[in-house]
C-alpha atoms as a PDB file:
ATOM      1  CA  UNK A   1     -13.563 -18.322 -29.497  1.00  0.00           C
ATOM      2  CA  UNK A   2     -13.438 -16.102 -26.502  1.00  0.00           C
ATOM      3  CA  UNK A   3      -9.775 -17.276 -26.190  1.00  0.00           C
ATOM      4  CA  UNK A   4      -9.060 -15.717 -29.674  1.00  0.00           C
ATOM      5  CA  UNK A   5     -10.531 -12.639 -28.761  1.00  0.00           C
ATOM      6  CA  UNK A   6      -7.749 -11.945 -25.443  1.00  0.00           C
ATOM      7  CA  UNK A   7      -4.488 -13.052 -27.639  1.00  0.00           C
ATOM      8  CA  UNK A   8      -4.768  -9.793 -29.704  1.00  0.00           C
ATOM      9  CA  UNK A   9      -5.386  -8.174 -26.192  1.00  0.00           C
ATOM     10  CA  UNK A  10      -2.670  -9.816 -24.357  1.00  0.00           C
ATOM     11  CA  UNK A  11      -0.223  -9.013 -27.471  1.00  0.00           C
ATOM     12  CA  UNK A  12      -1.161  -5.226 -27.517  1.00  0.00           C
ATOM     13  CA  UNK A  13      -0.335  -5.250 -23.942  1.00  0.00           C
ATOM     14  CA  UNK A  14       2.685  -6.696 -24.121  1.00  0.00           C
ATOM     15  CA  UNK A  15       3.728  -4.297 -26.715  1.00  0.00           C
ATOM     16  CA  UNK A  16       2.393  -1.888 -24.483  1.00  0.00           C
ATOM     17  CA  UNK A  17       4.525  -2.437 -21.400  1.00  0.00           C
ATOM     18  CA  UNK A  18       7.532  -2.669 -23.721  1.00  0.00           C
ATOM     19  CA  UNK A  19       6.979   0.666 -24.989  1.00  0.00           C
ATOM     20  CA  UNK A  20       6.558   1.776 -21.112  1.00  0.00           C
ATOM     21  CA  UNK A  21      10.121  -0.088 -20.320  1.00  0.00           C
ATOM     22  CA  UNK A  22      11.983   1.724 -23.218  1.00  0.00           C
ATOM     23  CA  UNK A  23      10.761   5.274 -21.821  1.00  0.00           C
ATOM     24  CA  UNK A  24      11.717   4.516 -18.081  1.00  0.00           C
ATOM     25  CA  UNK A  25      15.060   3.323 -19.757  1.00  0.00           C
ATOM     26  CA  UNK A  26      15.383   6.553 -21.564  1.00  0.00           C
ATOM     27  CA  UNK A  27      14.561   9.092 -18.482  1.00  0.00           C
ATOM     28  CA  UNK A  28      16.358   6.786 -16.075  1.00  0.00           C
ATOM     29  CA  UNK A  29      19.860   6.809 -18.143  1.00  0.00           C
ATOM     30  CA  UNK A  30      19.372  10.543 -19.070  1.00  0.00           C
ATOM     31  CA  UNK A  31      22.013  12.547 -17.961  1.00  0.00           C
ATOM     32  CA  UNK A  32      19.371  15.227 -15.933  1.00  0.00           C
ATOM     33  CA  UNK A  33      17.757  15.762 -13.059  1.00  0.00           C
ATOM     34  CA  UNK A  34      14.011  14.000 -13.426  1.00  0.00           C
ATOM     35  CA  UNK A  35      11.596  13.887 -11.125  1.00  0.00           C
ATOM     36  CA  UNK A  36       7.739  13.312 -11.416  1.00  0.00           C
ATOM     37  CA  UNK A  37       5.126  14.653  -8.881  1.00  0.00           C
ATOM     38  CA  UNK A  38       1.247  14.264  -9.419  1.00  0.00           C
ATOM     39  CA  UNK A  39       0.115  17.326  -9.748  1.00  0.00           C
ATOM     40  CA  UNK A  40      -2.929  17.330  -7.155  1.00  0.00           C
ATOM     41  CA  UNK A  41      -1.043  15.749  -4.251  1.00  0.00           C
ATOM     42  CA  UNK A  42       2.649  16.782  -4.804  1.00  0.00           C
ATOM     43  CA  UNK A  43       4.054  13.339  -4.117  1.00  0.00           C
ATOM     44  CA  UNK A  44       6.269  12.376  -5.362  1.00  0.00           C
ATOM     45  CA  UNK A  45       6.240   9.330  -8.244  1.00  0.00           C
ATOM     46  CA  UNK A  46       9.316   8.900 -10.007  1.00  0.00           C
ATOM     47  CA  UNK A  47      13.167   9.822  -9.836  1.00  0.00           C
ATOM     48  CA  UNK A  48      16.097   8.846 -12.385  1.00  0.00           C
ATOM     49  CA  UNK A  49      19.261   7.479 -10.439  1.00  0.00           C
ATOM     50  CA  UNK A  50      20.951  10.715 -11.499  1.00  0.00           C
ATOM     51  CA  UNK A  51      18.222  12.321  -8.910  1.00  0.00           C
ATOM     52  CA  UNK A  52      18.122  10.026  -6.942  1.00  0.00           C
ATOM     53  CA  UNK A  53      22.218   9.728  -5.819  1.00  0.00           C
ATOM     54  CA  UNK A  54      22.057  13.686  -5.899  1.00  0.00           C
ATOM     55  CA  UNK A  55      19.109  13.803  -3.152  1.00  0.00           C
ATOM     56  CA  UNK A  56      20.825  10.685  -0.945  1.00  0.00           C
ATOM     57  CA  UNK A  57      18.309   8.015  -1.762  1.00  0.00           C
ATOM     58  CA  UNK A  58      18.827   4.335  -3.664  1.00  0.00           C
ATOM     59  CA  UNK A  59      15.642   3.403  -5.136  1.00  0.00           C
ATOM     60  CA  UNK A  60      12.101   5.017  -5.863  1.00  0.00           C
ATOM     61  CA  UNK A  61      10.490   3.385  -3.361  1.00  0.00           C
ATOM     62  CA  UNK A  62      12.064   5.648  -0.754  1.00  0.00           C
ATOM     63  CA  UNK A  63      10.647   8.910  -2.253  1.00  0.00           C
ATOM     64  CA  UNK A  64       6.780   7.119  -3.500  1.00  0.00           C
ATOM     65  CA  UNK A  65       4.145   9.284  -1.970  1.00  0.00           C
ATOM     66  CA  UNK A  66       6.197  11.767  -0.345  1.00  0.00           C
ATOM     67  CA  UNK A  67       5.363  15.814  -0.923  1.00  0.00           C
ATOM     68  CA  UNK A  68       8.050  16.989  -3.654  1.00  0.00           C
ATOM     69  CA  UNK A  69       8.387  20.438  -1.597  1.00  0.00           C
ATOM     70  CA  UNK A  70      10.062  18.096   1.307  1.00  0.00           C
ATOM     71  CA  UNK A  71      12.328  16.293  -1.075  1.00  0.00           C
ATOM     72  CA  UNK A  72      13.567  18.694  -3.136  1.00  0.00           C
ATOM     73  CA  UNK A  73      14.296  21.836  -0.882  1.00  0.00           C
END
């Protein structure tokens, strides 16, 4: 029984994630500059490739946690 009660779980959360992929997809393909910063802290979370390749850098990773006002000056 307590099986039965995670598939529904599990299936939303698949679902869930897939709904996440197909947004990254869309602001990672858009043809604009996209960046995401938390908005205590500044750091940076999340560049397309567009900003990315325009600020010299090849994957997220390289720009996680760092302030936005270094990055983008």
């Amino acid at each position: 029984m307590f099986h039965d009660a995670l598939v529904p779980f599990a299936e939303r959360r698949i679902i869930k994630m897939k709904e996440i992929d197909g947004i990254l997809d869309f602001f990672q393909n858009l043809n604009e500059f996209i960046y995401v910063a938390d908005i205590e802290t500044h750091e940076l979370v999340y560049m397309n490739k567009k900003t990315l390749d325009a600020y010299g850098f090849t994957s997220v990773e390289e720009i996680k946690g760092k302030p936005c006002y270094e990055i983008l000056q």
